[in-house]
N, C-alpha and C. Protein backbone atom coordinates (compact mmCIF):
# COMPACT_ATOMS: atom_id res chain seq x y z
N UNK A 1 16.65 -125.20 202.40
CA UNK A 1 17.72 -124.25 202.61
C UNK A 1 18.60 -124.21 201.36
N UNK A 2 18.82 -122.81 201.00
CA UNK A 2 19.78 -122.90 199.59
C UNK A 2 20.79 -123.32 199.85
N UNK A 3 21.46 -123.92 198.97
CA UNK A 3 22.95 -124.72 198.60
C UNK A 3 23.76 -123.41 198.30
N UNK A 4 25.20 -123.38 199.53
CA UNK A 4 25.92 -122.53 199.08
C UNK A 4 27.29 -122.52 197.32
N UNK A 5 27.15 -121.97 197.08
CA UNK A 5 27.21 -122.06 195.86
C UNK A 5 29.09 -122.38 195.69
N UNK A 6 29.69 -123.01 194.97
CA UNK A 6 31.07 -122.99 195.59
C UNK A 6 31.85 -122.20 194.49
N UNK A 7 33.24 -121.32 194.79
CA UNK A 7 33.92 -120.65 194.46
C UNK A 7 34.58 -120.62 192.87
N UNK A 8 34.45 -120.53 191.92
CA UNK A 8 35.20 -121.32 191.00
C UNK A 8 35.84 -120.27 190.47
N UNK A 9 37.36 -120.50 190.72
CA UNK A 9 38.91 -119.51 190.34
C UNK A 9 39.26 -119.65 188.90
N UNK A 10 38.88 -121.05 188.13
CA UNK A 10 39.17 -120.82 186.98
C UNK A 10 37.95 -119.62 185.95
N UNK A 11 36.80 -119.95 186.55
CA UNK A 11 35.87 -118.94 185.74
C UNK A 11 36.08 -117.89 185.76
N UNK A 12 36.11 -117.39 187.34
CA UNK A 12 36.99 -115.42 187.21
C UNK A 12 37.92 -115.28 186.95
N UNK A 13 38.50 -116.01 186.59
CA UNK A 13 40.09 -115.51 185.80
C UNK A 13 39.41 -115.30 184.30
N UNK A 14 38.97 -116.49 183.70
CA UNK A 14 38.42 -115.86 182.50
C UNK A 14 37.66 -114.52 182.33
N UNK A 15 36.42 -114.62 183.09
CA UNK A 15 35.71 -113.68 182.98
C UNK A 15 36.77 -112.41 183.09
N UNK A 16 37.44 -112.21 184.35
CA UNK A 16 38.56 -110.94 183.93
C UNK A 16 39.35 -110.62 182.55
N UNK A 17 40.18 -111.65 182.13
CA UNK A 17 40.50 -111.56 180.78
C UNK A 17 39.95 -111.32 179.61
N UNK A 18 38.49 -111.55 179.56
CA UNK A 18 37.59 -111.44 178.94
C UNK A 18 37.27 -109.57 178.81
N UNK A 19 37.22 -108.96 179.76
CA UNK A 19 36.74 -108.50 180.17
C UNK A 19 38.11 -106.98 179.40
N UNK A 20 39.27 -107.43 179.88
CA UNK A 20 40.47 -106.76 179.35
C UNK A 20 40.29 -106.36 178.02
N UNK A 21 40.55 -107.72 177.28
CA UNK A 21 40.47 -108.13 176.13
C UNK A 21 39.26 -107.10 175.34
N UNK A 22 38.23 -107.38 176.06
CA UNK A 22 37.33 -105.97 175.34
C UNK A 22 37.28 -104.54 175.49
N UNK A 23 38.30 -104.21 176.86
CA UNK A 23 38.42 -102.73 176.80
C UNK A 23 39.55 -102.23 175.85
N UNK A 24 40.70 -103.28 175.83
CA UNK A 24 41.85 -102.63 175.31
C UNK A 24 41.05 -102.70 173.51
N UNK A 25 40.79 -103.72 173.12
CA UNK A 25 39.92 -103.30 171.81
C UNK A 25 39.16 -102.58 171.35
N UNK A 26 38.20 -102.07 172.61
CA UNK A 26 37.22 -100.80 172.00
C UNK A 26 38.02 -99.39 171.77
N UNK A 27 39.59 -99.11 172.68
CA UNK A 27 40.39 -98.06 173.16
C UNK A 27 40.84 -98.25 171.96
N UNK A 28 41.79 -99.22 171.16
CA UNK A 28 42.23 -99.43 170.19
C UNK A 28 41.26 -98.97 169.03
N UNK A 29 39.82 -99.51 168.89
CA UNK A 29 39.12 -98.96 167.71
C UNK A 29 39.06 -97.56 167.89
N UNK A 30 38.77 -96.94 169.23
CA UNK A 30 38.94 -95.48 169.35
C UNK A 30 40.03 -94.81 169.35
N UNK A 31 40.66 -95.32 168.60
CA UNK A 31 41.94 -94.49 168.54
C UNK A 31 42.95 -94.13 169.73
N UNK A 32 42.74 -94.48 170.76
CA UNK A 32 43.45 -94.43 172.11
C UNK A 32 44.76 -95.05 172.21
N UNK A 33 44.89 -96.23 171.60
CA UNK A 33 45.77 -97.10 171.47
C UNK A 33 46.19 -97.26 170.30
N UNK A 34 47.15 -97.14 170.10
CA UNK A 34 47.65 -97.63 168.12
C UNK A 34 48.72 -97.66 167.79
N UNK A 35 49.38 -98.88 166.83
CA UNK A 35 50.77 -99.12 166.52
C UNK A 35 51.78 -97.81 166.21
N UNK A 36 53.17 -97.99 166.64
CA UNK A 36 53.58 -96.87 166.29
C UNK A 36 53.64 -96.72 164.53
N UNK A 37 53.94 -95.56 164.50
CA UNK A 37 53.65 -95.16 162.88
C UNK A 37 55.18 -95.74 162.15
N UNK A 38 54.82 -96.43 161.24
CA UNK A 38 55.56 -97.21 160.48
C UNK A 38 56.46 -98.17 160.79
N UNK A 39 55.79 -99.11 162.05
CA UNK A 39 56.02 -100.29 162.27
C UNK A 39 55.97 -101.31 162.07
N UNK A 40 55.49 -101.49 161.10
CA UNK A 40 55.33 -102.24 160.13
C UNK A 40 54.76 -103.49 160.75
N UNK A 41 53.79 -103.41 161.92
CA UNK A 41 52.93 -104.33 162.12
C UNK A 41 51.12 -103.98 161.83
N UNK A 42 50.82 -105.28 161.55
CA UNK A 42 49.56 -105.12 161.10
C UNK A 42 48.72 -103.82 162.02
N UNK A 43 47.98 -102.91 161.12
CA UNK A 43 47.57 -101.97 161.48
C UNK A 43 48.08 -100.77 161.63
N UNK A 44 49.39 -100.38 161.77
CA UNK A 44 49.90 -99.63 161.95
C UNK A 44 49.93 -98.45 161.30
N UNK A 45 50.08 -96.98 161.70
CA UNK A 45 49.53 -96.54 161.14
C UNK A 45 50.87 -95.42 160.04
N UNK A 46 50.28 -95.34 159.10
CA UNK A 46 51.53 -94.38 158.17
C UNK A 46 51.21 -93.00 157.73
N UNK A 47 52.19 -92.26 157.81
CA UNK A 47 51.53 -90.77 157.19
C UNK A 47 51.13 -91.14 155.62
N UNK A 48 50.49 -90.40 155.23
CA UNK A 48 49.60 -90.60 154.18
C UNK A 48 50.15 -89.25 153.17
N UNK A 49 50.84 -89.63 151.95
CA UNK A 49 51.15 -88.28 150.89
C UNK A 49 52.63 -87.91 151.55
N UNK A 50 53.26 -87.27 150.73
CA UNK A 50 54.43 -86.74 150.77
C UNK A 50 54.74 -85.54 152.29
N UNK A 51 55.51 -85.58 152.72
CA UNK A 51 55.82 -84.72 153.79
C UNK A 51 55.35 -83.11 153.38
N UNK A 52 55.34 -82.25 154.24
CA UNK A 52 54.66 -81.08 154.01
C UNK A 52 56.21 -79.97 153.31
N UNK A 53 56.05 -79.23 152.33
CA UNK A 53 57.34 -78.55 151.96
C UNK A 53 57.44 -77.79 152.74
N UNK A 54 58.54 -77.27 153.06
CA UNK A 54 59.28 -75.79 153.43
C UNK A 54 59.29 -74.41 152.58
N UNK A 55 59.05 -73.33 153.23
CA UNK A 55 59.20 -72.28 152.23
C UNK A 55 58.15 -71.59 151.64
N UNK A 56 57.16 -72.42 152.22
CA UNK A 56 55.60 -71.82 151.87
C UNK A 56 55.60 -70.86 152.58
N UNK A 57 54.36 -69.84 152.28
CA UNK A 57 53.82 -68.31 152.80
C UNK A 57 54.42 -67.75 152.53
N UNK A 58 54.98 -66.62 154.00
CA UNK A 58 55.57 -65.48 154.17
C UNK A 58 57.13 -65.96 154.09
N UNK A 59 57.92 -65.29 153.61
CA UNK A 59 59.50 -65.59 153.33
C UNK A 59 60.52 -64.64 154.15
N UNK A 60 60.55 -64.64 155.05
CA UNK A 60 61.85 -63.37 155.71
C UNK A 60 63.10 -62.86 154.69
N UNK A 61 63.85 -62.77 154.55
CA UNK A 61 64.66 -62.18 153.45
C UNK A 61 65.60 -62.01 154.04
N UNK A 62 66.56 -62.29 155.14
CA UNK A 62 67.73 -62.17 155.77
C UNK A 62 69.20 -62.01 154.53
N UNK A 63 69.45 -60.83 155.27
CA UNK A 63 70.88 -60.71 154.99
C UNK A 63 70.27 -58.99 153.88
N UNK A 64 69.08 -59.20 152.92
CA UNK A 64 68.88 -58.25 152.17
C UNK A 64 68.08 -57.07 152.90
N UNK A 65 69.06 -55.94 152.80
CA UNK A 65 68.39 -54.10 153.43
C UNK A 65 68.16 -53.50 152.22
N UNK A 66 66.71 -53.51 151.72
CA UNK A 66 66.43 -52.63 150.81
C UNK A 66 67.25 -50.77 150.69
N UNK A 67 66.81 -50.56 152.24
CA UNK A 67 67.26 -48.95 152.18
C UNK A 67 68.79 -49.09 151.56
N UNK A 68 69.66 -50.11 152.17
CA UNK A 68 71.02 -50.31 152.03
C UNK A 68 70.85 -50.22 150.27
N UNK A 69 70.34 -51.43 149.98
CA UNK A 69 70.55 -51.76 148.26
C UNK A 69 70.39 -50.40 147.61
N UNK A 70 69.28 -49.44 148.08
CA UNK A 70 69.30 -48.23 147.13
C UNK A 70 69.77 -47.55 147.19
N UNK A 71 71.17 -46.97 148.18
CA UNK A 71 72.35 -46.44 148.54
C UNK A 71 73.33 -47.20 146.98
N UNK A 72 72.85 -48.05 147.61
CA UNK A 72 74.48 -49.07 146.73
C UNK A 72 73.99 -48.63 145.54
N UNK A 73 72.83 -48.73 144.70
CA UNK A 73 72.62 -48.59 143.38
C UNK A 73 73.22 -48.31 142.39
N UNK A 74 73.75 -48.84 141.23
CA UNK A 74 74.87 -47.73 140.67
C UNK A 74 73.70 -46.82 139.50
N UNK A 75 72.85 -46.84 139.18
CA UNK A 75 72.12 -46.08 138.23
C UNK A 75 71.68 -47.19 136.86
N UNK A 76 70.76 -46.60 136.53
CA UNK A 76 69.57 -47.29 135.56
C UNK A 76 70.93 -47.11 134.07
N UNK A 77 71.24 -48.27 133.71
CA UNK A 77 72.03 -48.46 132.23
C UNK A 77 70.81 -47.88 131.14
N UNK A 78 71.99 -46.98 130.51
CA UNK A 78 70.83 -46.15 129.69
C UNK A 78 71.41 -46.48 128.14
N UNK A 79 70.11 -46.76 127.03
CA UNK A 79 70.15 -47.39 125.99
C UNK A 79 71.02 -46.16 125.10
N UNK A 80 72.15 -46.58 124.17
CA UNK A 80 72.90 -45.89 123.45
C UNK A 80 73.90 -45.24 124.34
N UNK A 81 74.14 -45.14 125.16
CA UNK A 81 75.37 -44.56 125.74
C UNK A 81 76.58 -45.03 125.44
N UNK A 82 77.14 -44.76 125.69
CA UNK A 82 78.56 -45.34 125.05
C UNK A 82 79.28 -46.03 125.94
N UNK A 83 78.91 -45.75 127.20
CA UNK A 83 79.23 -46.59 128.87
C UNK A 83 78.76 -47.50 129.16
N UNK A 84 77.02 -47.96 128.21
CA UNK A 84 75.95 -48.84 128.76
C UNK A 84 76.76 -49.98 129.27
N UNK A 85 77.57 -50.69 128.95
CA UNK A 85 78.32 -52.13 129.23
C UNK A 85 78.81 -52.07 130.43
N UNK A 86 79.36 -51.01 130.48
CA UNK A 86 80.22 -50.53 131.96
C UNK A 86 79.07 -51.12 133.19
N UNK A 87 77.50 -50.05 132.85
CA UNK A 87 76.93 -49.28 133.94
C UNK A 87 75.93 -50.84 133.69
N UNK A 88 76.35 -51.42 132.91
CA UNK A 88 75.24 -53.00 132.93
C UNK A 88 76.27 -53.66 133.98
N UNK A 89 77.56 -54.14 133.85
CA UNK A 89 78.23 -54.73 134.27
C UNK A 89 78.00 -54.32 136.00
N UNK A 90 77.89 -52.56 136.08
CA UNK A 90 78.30 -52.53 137.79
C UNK A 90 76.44 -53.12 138.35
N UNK A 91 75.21 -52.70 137.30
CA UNK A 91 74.44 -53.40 137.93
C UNK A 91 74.36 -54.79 138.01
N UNK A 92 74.68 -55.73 137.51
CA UNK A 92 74.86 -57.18 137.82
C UNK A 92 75.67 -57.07 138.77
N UNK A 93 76.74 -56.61 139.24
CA UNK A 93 77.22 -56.92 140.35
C UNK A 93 77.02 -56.60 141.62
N UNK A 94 76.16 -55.49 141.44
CA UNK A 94 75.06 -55.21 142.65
C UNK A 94 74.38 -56.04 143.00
N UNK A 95 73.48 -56.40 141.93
CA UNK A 95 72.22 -57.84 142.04
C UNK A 95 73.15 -59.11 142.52
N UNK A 96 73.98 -59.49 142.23
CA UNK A 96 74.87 -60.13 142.61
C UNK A 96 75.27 -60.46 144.27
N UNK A 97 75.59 -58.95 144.01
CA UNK A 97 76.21 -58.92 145.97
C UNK A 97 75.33 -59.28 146.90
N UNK A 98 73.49 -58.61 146.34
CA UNK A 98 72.87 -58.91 147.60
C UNK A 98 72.34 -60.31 147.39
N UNK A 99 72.26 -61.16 146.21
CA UNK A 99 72.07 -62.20 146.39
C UNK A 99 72.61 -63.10 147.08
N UNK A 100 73.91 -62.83 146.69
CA UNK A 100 74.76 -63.75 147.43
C UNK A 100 74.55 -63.12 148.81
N UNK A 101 74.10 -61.90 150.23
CA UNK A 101 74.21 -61.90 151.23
C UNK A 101 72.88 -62.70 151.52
N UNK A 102 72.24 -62.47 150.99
CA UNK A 102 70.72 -63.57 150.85
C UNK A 102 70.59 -65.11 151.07
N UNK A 103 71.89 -65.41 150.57
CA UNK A 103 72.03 -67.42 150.68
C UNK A 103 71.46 -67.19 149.39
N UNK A 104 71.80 -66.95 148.00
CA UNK A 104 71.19 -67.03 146.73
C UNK A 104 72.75 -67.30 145.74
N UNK A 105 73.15 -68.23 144.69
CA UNK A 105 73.61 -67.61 143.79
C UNK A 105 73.81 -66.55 143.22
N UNK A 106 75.12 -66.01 143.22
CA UNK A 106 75.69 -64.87 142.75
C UNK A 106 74.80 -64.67 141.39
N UNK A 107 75.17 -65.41 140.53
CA UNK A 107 74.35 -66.17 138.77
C UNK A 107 73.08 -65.51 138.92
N UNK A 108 72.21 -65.71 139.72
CA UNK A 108 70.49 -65.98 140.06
C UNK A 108 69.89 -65.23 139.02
N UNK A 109 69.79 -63.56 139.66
CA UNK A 109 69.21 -62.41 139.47
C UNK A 109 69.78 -62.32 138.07
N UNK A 110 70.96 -62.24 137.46
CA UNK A 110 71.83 -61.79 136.53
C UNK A 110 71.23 -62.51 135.78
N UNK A 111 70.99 -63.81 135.20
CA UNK A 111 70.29 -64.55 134.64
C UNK A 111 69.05 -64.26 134.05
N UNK A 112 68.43 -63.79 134.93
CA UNK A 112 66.86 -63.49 135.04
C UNK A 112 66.71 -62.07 134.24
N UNK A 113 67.73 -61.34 135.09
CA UNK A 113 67.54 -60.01 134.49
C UNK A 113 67.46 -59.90 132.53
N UNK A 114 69.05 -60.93 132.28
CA UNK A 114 69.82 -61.12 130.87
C UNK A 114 68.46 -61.03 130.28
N UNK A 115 67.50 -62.06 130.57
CA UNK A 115 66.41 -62.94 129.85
C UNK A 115 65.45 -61.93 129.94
N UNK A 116 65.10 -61.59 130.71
CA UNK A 116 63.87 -60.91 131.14
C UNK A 116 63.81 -59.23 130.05
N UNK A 117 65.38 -57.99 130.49
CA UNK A 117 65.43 -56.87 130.32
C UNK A 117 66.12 -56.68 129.61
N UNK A 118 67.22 -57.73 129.29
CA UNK A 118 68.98 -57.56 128.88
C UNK A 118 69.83 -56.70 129.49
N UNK A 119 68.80 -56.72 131.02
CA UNK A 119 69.88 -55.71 132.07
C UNK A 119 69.29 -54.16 131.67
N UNK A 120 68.09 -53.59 131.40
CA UNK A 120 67.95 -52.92 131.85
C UNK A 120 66.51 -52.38 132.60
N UNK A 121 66.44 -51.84 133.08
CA UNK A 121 65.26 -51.25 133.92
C UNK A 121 63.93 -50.51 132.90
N UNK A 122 63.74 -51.42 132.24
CA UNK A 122 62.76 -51.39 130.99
C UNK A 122 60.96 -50.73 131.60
N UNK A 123 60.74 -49.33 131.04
CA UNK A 123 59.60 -48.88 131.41
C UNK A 123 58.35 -49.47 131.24
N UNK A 124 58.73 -51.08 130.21
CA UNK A 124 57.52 -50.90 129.60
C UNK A 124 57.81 -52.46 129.03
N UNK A 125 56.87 -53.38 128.49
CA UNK A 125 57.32 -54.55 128.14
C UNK A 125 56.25 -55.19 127.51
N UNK A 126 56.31 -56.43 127.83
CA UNK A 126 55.12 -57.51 127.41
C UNK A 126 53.61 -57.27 128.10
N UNK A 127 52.49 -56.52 127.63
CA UNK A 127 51.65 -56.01 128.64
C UNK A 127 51.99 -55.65 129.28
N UNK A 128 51.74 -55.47 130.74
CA UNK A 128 52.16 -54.56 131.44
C UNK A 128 53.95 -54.75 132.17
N UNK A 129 54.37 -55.69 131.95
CA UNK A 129 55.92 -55.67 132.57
C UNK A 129 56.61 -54.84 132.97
N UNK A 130 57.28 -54.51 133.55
CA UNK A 130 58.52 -53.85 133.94
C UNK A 130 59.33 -54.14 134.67
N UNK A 131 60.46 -53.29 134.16
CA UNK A 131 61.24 -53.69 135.37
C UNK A 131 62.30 -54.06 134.77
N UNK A 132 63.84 -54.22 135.58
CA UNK A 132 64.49 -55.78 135.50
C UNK A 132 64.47 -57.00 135.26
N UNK A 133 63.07 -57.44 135.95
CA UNK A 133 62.40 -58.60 135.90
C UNK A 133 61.18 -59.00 135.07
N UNK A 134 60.80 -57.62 134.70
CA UNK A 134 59.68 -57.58 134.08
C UNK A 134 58.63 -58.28 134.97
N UNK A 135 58.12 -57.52 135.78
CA UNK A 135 56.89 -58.05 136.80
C UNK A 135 56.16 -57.16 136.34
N UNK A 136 55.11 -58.04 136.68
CA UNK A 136 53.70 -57.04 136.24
C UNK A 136 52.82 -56.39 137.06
N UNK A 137 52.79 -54.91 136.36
CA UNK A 137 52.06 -54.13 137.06
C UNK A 137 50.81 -54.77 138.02
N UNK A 138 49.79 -55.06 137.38
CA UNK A 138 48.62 -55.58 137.91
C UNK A 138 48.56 -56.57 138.69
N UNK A 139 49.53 -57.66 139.10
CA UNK A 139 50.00 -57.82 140.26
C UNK A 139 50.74 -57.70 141.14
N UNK A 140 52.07 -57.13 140.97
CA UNK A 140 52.82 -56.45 142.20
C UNK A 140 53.39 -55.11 142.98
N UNK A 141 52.23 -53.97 141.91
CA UNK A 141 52.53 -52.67 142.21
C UNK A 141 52.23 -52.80 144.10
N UNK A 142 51.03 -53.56 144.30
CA UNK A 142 50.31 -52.86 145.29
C UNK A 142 51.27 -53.62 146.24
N UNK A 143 51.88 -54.52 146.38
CA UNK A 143 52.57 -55.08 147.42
C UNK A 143 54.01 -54.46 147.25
N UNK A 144 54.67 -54.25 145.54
CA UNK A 144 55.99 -53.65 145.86
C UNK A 144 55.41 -52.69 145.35
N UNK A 145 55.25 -51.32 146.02
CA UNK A 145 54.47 -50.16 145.66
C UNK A 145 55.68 -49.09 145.09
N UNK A 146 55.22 -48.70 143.59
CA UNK A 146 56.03 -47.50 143.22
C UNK A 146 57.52 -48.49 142.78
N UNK A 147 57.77 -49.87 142.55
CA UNK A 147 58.69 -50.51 142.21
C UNK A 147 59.51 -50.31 140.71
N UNK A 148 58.32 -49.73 140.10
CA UNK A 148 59.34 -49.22 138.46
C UNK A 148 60.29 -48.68 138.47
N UNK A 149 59.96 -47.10 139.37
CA UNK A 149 61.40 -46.18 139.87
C UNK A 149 62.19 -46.79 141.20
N UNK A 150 61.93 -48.44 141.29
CA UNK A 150 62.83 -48.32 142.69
C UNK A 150 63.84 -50.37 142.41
N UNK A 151 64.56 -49.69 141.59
CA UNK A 151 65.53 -51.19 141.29
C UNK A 151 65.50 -51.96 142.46
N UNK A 152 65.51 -51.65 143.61
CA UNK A 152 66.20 -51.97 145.13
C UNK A 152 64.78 -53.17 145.54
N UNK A 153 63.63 -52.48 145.26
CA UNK A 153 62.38 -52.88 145.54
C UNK A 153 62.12 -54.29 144.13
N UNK A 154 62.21 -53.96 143.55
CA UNK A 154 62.36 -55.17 142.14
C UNK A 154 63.40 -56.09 142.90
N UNK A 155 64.62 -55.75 142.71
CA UNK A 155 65.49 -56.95 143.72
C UNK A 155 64.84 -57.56 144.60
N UNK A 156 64.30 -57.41 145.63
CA UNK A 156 63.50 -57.84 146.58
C UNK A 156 62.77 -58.91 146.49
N UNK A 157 61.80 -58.27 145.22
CA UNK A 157 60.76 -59.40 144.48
C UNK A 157 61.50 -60.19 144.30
N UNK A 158 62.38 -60.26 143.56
CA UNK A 158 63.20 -62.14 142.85
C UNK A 158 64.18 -62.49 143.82
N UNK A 159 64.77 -61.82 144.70
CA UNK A 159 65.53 -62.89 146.24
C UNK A 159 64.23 -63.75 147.02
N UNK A 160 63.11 -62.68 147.56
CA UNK A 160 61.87 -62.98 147.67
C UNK A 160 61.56 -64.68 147.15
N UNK A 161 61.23 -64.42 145.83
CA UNK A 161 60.56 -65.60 145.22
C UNK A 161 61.43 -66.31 145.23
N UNK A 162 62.40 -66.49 144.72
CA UNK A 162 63.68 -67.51 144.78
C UNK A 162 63.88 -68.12 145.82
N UNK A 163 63.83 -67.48 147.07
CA UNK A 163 63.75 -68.04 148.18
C UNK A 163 62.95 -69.24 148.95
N UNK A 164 61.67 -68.66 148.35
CA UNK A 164 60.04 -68.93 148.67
C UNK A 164 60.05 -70.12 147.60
N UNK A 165 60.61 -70.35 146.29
CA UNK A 165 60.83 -71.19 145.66
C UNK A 165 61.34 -72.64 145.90
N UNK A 166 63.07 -72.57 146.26
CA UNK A 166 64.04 -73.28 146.67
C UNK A 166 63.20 -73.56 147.85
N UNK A 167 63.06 -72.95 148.95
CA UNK A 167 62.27 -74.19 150.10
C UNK A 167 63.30 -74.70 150.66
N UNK A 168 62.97 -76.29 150.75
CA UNK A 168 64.43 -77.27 151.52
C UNK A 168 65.07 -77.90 150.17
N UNK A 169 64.76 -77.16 149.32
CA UNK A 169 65.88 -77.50 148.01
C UNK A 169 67.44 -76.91 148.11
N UNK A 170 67.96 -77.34 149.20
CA UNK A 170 68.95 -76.53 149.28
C UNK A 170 70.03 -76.52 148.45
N UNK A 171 69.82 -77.95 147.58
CA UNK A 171 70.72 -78.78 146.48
C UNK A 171 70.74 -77.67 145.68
N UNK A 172 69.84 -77.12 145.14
CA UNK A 172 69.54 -76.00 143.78
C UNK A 172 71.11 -74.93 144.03
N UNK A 173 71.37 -74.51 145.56
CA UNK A 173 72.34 -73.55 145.35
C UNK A 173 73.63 -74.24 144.65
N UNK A 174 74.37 -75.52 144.71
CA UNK A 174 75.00 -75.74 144.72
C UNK A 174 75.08 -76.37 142.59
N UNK A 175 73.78 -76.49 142.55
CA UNK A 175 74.01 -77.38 140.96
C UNK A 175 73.36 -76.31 140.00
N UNK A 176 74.43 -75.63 139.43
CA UNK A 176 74.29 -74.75 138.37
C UNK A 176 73.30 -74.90 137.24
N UNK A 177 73.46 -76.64 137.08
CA UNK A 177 72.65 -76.89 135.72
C UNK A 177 71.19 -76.38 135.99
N UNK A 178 70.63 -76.30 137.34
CA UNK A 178 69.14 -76.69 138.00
C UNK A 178 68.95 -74.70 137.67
N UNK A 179 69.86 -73.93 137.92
CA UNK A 179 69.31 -72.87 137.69
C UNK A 179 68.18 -72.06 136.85
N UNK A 180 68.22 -72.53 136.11
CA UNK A 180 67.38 -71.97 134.86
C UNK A 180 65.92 -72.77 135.48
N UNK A 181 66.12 -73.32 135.45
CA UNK A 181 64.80 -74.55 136.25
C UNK A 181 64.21 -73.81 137.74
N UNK A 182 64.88 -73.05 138.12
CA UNK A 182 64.78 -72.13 139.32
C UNK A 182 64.72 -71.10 139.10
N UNK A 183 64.52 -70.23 138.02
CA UNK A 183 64.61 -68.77 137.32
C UNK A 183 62.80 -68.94 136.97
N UNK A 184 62.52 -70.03 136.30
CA UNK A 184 61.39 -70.62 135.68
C UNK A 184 60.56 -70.05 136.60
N UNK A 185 60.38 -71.20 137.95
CA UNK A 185 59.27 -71.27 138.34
C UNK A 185 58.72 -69.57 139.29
N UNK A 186 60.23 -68.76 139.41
CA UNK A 186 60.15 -67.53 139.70
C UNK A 186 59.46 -66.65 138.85
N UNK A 187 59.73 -66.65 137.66
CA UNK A 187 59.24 -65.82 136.56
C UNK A 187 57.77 -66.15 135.65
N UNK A 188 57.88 -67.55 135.83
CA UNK A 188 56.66 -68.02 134.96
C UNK A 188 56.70 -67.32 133.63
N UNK A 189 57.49 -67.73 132.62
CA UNK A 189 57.46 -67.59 131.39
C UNK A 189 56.43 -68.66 130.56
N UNK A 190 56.14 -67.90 129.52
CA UNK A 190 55.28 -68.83 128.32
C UNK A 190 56.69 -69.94 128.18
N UNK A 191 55.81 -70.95 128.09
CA UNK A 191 56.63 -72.21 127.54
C UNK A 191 57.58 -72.42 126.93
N UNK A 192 57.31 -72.06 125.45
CA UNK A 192 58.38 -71.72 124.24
C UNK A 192 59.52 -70.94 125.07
N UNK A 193 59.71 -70.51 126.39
CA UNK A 193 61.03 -69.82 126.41
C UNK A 193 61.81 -70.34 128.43
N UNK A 194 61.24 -71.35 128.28
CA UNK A 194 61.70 -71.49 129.73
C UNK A 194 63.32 -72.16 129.61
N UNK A 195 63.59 -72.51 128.39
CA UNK A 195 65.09 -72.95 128.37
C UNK A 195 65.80 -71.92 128.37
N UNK A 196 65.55 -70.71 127.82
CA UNK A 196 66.63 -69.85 127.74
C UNK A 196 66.89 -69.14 128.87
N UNK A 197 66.85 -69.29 130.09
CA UNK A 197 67.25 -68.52 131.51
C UNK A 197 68.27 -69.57 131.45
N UNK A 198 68.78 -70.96 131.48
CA UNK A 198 70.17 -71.64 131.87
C UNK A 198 70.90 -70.96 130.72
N UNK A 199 70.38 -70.69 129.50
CA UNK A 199 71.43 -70.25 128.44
C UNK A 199 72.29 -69.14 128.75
N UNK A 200 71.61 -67.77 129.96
CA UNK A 200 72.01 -66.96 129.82
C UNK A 200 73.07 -67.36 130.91
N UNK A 201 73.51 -68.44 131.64
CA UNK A 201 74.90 -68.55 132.61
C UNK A 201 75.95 -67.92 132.34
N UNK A 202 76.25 -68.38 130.95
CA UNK A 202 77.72 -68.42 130.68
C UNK A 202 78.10 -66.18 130.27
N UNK A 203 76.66 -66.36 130.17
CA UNK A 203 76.90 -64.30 130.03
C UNK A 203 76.45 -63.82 131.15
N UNK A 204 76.07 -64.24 132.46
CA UNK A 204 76.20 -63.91 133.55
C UNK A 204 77.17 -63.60 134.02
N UNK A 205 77.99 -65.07 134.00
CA UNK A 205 79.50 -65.34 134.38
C UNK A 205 80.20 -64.50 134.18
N UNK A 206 80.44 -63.56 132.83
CA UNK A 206 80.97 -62.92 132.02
C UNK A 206 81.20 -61.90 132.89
N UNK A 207 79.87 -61.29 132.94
CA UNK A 207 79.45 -59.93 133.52
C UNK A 207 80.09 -59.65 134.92
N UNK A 208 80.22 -60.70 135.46
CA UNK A 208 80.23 -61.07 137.07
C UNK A 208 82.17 -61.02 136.92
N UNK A 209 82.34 -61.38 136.10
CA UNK A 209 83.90 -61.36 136.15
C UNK A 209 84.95 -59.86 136.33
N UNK A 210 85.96 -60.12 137.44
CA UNK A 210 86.84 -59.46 137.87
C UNK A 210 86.56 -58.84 139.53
């Protein structure tokens, strides 16, 4: 007759623990289970590379109404006139106004323009350029369409990029020196001339005055 076999409480306790011990580890290798992120205990896991920027893609443009801006327009400063200073001065302060309704430096555009046109609405430029800004035909007719005859539409472009630029740099509005450094990466100039957008501040300023 078989021998009944007797109970033993310390073995199934192991065997259970045992048994734990290998599910919570396989859940853990599968990713089910895992230290919180930057806990700084063994394994744990960390984001990997710099946080993702702000300001990428599509850019909304709040505060700027094109139809509005080309109402406001004061007219294209025309070379030899005897007013040109006047009719430069009221366009910087146009570019001005809507920057600043934009969340942009008043400075921004005026800067860009100095460097770029010397403030005026130039038919014609470095290859294909034009503009205020001197943008180029062959890439931004088709998105700002018909933009040579339309100052309002050129504005657009550089609140636009400036915007799309700065990101969560929100520091840039506030530190003047960084401007030109923020004109740059808008415009993409040849090398030899990326210092001279901070140069043109102090004749921004000028312009912008009263």
């Amino acid at each position: 007759m078989a021998k009944r076999k007797e109970f033993n409480a310390g073995a199934a306790v192991a065997a259970v623990l045992a048994f734990v011990v290998l599910l919570v580890g396989g859940l853990s290798y599968a990713g089910v289970i895992h230290a919180p992120s930057g806990s700084g205990q063994p394994g744990a896991t960390k984001p990997k590379g710099d946080p993702p920027k702000k300001g990428g893609g599509t850019v909304k443009v709040t505060g700027y109404d094109e139809a509005a801006a080309a109402k406001d327009y004061p007219g294209d400063p025309v070379r030899g006139d005897p007013h040109v200073h006047a009719q430069q001065v009221k366009v910087a302060r146009w570019m001005a106004d809507w920057a600043e309704k934009s969340g942009l430096p008043r400075e921004l555009p005026v800067m860009a323009a100095l460097q770029e046109s010397s403030m005026y609405n130039n038919p014609g430029g470095d290859r294909d350029s034009v503009g205020y800004f001197q943008m180029r035909l062959g890439i931004w007719l088709k998105e700002y369409p018909d933009y040579p005859h339309k100052p309002e539409r050129q504005l657009k472009w550089f609140i636009t990029k400036a915007l799309r630029v700065r990101g969560d740099r929100m520091s840039w509005n506030d530190d003047s020196s960084r401007w030109g450094d923020w004109i740059v990466v808008v415009e993409v100039p040849d090398d030899r001339f990326r210092h001279r957008y901070q140069e043109r501040l102090p004749e921004a300023r000028e312009l912008l005055k009263g």
